[in-house]
C-alpha atoms as a PDB file:
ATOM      1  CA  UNK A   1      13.176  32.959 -16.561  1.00  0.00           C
ATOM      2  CA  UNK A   2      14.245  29.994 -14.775  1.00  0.00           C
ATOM      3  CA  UNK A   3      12.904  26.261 -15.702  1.00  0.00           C
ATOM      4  CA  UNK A   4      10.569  24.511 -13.762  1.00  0.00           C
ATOM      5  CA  UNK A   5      12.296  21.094 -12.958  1.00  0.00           C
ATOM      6  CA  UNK A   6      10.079  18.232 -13.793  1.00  0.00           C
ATOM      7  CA  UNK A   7       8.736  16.246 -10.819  1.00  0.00           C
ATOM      8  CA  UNK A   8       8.634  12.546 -11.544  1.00  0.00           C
ATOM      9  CA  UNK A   9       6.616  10.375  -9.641  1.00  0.00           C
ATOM     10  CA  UNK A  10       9.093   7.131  -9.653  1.00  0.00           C
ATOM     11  CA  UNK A  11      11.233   9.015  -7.368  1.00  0.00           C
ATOM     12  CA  UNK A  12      11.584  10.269  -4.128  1.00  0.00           C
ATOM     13  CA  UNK A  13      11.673  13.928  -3.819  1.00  0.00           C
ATOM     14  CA  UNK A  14      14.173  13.932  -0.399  1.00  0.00           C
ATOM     15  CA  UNK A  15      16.912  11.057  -2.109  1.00  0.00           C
ATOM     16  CA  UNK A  16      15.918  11.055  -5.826  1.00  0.00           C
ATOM     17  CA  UNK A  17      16.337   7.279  -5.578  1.00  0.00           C
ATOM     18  CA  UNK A  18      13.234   5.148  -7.104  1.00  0.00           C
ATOM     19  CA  UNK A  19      10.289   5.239  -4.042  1.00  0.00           C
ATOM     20  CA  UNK A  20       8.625   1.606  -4.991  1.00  0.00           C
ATOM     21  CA  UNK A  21       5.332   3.258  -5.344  1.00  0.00           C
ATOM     22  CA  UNK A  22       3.286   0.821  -6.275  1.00  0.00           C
ATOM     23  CA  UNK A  23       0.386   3.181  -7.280  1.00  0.00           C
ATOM     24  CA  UNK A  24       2.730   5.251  -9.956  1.00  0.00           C
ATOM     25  CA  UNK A  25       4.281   1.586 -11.341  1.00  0.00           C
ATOM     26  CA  UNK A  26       0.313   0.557 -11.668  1.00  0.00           C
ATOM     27  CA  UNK A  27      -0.165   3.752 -13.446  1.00  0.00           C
ATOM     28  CA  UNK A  28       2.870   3.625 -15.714  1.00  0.00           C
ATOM     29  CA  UNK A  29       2.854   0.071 -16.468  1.00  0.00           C
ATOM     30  CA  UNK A  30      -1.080  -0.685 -16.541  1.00  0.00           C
ATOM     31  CA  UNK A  31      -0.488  -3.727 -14.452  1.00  0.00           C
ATOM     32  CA  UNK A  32      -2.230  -4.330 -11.079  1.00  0.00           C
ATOM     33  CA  UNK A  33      -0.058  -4.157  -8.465  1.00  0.00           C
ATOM     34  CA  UNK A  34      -0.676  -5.302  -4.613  1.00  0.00           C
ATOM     35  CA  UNK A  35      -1.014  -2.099  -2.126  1.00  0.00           C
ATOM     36  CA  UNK A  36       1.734   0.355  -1.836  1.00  0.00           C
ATOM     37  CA  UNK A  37       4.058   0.039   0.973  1.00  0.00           C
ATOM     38  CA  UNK A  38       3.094   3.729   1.670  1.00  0.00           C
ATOM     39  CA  UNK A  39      -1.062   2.922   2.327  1.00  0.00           C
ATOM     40  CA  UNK A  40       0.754   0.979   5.436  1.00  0.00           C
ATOM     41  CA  UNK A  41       2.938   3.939   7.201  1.00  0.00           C
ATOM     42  CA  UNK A  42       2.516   6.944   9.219  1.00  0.00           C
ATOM     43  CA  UNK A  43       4.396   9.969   7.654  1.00  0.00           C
ATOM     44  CA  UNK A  44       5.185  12.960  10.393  1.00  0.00           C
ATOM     45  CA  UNK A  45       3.840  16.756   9.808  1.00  0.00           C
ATOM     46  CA  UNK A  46       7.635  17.065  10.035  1.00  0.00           C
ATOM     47  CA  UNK A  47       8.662  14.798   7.537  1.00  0.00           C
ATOM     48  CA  UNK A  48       5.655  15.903   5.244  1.00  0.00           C
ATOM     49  CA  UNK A  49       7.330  19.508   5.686  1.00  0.00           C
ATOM     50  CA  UNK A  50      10.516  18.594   4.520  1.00  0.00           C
ATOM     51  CA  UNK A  51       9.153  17.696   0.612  1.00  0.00           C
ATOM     52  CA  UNK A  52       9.816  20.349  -1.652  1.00  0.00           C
ATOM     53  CA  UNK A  53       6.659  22.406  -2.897  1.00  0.00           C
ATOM     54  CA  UNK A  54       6.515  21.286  -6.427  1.00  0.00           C
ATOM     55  CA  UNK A  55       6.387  17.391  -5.706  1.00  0.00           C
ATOM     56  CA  UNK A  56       4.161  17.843  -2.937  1.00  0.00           C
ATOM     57  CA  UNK A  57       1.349  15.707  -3.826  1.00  0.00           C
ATOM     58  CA  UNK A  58       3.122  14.755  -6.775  1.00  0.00           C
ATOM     59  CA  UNK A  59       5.792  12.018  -5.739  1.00  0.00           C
ATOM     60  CA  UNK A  60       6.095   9.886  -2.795  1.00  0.00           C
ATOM     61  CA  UNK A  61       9.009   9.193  -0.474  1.00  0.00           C
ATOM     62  CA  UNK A  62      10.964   5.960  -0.478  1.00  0.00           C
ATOM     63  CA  UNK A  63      10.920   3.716   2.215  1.00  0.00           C
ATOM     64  CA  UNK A  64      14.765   4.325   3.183  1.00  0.00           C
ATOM     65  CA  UNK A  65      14.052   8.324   4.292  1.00  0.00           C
ATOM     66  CA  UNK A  66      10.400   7.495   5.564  1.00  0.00           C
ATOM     67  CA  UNK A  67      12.675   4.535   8.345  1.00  0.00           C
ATOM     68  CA  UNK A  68      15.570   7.226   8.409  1.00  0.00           C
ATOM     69  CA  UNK A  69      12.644   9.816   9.555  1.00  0.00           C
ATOM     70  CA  UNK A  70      10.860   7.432  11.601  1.00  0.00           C
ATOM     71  CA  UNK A  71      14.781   6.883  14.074  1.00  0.00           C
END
């Protein structure tokens, strides 16, 4: 039986590079932060598609492959 791997919600499931989500640092750190750079930016069906399964819902992208999408 093969592992689950462990989605964490720091890091962005395309790069695996830390995603600046604002709403996971509020929620691991239990200080405010201001609004995500996320609640901002239009994300394509496309680029939605391209998340693996397991961290759908569960991690957001960084900024770098939402741009690198967005060219």
């Amino acid at each position: 039986m093969s592992a689950i791997p462990s989605i964490d919600p720091l890091l962005c499931p395309l790069c695996g590079q830390a995603n600046q989500c604002a709403m996971e640092v509020e929620l691991a750190s239990g200080i405010q932060q201001p609004p995500c750079w996320c609640a901002q930016t239009s994300f394509t069906a496309e680029l939605l598609a391209r998340i693996p399964e397991p961290a759908r819902g569960n991690a957001c992208l960084c900024a770098a492959c939402a741009r690198a999408a967005a060219a």
